[in-house]
Protein backbone atom coordinates (compact mmCIF):
# COMPACT_ATOMS: atom_id res chain seq x y z
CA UNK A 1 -16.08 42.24 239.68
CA UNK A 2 -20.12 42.84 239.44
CA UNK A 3 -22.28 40.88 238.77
CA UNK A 4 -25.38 41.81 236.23
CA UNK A 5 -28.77 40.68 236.34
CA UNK A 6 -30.40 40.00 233.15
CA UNK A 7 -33.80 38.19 232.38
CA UNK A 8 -36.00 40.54 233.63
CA UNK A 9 -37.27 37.75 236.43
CA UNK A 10 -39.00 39.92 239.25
CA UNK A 11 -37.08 39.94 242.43
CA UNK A 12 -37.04 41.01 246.21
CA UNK A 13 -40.45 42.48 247.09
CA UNK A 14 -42.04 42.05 243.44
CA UNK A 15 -41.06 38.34 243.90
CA UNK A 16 -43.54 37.86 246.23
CA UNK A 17 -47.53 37.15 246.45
CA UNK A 18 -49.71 39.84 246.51
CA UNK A 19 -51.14 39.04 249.67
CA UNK A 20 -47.69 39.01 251.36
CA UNK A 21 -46.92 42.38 250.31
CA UNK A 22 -49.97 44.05 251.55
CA UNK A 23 -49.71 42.43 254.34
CA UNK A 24 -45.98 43.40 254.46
CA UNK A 25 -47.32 47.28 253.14
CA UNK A 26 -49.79 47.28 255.72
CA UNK A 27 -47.21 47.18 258.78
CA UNK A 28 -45.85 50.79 257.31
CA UNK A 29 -49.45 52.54 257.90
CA UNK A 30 -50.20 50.30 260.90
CA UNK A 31 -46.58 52.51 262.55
CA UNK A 32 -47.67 56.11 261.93
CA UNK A 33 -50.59 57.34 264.54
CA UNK A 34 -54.21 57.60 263.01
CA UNK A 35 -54.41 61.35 262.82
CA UNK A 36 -51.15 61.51 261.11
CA UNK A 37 -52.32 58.83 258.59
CA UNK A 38 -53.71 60.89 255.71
CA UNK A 39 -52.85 64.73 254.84
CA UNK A 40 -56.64 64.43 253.53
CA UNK A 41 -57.83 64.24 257.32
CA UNK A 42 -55.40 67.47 258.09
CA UNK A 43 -55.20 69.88 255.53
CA UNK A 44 -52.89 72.09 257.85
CA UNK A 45 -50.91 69.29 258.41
CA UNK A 46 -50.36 68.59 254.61
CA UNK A 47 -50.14 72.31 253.76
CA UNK A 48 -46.71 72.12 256.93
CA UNK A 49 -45.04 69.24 254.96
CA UNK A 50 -45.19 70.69 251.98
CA UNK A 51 -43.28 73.76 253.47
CA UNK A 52 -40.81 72.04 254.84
CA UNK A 53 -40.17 70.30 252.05
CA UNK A 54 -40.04 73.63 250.00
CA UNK A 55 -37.93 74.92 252.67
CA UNK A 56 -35.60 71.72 252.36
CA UNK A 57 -34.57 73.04 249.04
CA UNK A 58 -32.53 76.05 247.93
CA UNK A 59 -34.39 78.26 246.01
CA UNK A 60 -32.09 78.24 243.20
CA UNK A 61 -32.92 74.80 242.58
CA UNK A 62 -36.59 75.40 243.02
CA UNK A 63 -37.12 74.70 238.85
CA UNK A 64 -40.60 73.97 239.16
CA UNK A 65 -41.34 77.57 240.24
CA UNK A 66 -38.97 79.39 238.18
CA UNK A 67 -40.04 77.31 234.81
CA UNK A 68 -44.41 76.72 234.83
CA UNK A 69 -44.04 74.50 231.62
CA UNK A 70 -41.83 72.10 233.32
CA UNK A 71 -44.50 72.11 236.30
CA UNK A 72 -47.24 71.66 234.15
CA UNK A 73 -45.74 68.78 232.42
CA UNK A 74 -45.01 67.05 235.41
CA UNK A 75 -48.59 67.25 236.81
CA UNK A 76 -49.42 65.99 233.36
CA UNK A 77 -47.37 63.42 233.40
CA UNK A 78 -47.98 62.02 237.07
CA UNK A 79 -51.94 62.71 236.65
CA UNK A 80 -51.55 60.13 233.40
CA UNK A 81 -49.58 57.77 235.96
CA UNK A 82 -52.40 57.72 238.50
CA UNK A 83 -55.17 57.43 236.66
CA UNK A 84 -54.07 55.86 233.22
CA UNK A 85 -53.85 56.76 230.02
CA UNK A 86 -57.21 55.46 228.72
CA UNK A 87 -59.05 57.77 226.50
CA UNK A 88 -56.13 60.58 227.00
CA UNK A 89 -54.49 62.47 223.80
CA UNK A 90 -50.92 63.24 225.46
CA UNK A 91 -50.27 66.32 222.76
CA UNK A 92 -50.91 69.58 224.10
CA UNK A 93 -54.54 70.27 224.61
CA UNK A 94 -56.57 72.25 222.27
CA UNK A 95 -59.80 74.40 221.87
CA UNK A 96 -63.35 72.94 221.17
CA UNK A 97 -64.46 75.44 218.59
């Protein structure tokens, strides 16, 4: 039999204080070499991951480049993640006249 959780309490890494998971995040940059760090130092080096991730998946289940509205949407929707949705009209965009 399973058990469920219920009550919404946070758990597990949310569970703890803030400065114990940075401290715990920190230890997973602290691992990779400096100069693999940050694709922003190495734009080769970000431009070869994102080939092999390509690569990684058959092209027939490549949606994002068979279907540009789905991509589009999904940039949408992850730019609104990152930088909030302050000040943002989420309907399609229209023409200043």
């Amino acid at each position: 039999m399973s058990q469920s959780r219920s009550g919404g309490g946070k758990q597990g890494f949310a569970s703890m204080d803030q400065e114990k998971q940075r401290s715990i995040a920190s230890k997973g940059g602290q691992s990779v070499p400096a100069e693999k760090r940050s694709f922003a130092q190495d734009p080769s080096l970000a431009a070869e991951a994102g080939r092999k991730g390509g690569q990684a998946v058959k092209a027939a289940d490549r949606s994002f480049s068979r279907d540009r509205g789905l991509a589009a949407k999904a940039g949408r929707k992850g730019g609104q993640a990152t930088h909030g949705k302050a000040g943002r009209d989420t309907a399609e965009p229209t023409q200043d006249a």
